[in-house]
Protein backbone atom coordinates (compact mmCIF):
# COMPACT_ATOMS: atom_id res chain seq x y z
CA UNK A 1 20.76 14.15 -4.22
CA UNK A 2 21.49 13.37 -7.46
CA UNK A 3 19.29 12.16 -10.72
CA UNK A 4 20.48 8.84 -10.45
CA UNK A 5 17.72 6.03 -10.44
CA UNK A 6 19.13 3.17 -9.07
CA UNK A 7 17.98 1.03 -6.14
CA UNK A 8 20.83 2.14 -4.24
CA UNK A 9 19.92 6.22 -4.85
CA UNK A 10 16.36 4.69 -4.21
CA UNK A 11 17.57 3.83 -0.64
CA UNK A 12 19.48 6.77 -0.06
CA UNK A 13 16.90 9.14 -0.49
CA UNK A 14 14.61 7.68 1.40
CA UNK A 15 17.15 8.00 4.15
CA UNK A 16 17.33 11.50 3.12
CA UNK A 17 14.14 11.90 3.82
CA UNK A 18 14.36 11.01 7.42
CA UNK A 19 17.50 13.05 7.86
CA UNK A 20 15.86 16.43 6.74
CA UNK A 21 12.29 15.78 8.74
CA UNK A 22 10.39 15.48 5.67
CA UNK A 23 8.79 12.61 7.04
CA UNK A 24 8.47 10.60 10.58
CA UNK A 25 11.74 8.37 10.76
CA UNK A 26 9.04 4.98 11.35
CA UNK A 27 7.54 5.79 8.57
CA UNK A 28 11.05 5.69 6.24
CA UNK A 29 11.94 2.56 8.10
CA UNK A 30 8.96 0.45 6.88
CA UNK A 31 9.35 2.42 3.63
CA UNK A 32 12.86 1.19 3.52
CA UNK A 33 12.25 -2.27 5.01
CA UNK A 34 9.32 -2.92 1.98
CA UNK A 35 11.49 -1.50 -0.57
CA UNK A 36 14.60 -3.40 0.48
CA UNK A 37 12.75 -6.86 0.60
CA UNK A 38 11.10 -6.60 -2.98
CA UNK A 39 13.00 -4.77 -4.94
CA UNK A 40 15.73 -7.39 -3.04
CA UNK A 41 14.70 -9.63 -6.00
CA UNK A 42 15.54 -7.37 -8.70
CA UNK A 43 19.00 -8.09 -10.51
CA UNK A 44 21.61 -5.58 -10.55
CA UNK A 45 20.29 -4.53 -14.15
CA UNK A 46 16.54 -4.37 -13.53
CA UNK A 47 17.53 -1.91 -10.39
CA UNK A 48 19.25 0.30 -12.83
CA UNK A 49 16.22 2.43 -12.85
CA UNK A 50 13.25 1.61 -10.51
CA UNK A 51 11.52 4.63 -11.38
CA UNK A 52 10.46 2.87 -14.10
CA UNK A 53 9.42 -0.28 -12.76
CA UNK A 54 6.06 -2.31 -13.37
CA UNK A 55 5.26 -2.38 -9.73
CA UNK A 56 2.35 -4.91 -10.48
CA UNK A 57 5.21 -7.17 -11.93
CA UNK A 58 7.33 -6.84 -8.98
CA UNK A 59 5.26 -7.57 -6.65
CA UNK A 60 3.83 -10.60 -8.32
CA UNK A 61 7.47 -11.85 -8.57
CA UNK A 62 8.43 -10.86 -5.21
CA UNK A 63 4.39 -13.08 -4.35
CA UNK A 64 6.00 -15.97 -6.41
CA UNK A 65 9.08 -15.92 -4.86
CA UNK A 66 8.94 -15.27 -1.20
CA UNK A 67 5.22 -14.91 -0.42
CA UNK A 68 4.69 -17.74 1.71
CA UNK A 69 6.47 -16.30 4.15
CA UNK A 70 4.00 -12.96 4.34
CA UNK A 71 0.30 -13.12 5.18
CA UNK A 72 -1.98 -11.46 2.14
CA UNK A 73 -2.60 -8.40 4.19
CA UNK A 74 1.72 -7.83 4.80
CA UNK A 75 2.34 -8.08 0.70
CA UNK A 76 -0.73 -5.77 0.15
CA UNK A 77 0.97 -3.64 2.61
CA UNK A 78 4.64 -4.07 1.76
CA UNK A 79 3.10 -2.95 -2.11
CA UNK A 80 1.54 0.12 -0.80
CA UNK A 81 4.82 1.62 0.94
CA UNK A 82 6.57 0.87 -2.07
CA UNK A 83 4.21 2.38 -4.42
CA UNK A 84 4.38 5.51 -2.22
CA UNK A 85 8.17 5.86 -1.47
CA UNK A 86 8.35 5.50 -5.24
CA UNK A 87 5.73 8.13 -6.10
CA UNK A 88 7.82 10.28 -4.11
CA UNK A 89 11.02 9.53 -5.17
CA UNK A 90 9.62 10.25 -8.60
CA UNK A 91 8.45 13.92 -7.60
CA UNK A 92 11.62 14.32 -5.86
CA UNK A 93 13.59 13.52 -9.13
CA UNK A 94 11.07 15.94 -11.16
CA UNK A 95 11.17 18.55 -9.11
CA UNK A 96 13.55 18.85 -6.54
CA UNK A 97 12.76 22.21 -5.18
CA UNK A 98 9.65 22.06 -5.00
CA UNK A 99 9.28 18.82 -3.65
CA UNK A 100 6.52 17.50 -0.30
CA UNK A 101 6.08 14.00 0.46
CA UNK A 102 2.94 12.53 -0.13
CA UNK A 103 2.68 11.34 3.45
CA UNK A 104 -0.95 10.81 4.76
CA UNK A 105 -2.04 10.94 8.19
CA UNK A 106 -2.23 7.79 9.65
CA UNK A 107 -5.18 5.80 10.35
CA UNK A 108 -6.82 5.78 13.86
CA UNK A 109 -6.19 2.38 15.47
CA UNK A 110 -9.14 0.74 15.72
CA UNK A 111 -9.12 1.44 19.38
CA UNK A 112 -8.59 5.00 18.52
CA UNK A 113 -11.57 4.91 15.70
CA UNK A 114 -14.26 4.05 18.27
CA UNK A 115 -12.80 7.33 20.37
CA UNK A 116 -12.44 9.66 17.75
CA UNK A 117 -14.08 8.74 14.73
CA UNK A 118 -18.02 8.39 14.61
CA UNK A 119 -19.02 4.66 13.52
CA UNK A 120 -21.69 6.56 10.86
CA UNK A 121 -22.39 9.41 9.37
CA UNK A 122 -25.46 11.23 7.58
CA UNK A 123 -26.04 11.56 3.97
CA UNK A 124 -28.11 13.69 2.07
CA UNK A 125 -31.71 11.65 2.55
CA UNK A 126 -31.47 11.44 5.90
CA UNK A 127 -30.21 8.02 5.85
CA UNK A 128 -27.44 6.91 8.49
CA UNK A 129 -24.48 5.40 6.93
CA UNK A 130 -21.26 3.81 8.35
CA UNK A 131 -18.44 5.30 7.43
CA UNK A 132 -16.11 3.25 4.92
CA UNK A 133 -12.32 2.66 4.57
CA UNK A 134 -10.85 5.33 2.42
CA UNK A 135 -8.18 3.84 0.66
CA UNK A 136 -9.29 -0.05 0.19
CA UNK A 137 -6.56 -2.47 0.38
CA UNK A 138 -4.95 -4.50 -2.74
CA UNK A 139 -5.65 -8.08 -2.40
CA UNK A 140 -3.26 -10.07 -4.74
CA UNK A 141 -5.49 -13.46 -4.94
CA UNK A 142 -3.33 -15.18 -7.97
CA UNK A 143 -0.66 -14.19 -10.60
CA UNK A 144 -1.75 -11.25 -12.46
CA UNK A 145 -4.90 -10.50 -10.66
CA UNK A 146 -5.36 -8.24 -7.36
CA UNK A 147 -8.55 -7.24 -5.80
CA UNK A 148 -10.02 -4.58 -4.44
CA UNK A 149 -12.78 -4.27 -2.14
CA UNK A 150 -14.77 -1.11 -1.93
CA UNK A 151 -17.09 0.32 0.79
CA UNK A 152 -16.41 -1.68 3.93
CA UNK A 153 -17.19 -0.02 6.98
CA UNK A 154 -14.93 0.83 9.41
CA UNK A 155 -16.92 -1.80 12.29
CA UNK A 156 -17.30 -4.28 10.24
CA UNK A 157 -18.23 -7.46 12.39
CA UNK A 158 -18.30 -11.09 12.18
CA UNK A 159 -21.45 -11.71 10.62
CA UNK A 160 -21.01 -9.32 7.96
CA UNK A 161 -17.69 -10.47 6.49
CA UNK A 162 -19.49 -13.88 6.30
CA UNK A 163 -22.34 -12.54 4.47
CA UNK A 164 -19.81 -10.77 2.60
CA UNK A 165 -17.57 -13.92 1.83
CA UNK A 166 -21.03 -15.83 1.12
CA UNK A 167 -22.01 -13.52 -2.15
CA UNK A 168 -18.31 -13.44 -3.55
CA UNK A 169 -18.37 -17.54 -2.94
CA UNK A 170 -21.48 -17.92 -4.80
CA UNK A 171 -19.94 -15.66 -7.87
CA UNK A 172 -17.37 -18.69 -8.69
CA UNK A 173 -17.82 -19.79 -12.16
CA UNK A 174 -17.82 -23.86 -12.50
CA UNK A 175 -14.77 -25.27 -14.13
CA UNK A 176 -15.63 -27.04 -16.95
């Protein structure tokens, strides 16, 4: 690999990547497929060097441009895998010898979650707690502002998203 920055070395190392086992060969793909379609809206200049990309920016372009073809939840996702495959293309460049992916384990299915993952657990006081989601979601909700939601359980039902929805609708401010 070499120190260039440009979309295209971008690309290639994350093909790299697969090719040496330093991480599963799905997860590259979506890596690749997130990168390609939003940094797809990048001139040739801006993609000079996307190590030093607003990301934020990006992806509110990439929102303003092509987001009404992706549900909230796909361009909060398509952001993450960029943001990672970035990170580590940025460690990579840094330090190539001593360079891991920062791959996490996946998520349990929800299926899988009800299996293998207790619904709560106990804290200090005795008290029973559901476990929460550990690394809360982005939601971009209109140029220049994203969300994000802390402490949801994992089984969070019906009822509760609605009581949920009901506080944040009664927070709107009036227009004047």
């Amino acid at each position: 690999m070499t120190e260039n920055r440009t979309r295209q070395d971008f690309l290639v190392f994350l093909d790299w990547m697969s090719e040496k086992g330093l991480m599963a060969k799905n997860t590259v793909v979506a890596r690749k497929a997130a990168a390609n379609k939003v940094l797809g809206i990048l001139s040739n200049d801006e993609a000079q060097d996307v190590t030093v990309l607003d990301l934020d920016t990006v992806m509110r372009r990439f929102t303003n441009l092509e987001g009404r073809g992706y549900t909230p939840g796909s361009l909060t996702t398509y952001f993450s895998r960029l943001r990672s495959a970035l990170d580590d293309f940025r460690l990579y460049l840094d330090k190539p010898l001593s360079f891991r992916p920062g791959v996490q384990p996946r998520e349990p299915r929800k299926s899988e979650a009800r299996k293998e993952t207790p619904s709560a657990a106990p804290i200090a006081n005795g008290e029973i707690v559901p476990l929460s989601t550990p690394n809360p979601p982005s939601i971009p909700i209109r140029p220049n502002t994203m969300i994000v939601i802390h402490g949801l359980p994992y089984d969070l039902n019906e009822a509760e998203a609605t009581k949920i929805a009901n506080v944040i609708r009664a927070m709107v401010t009036p227009a004047s």
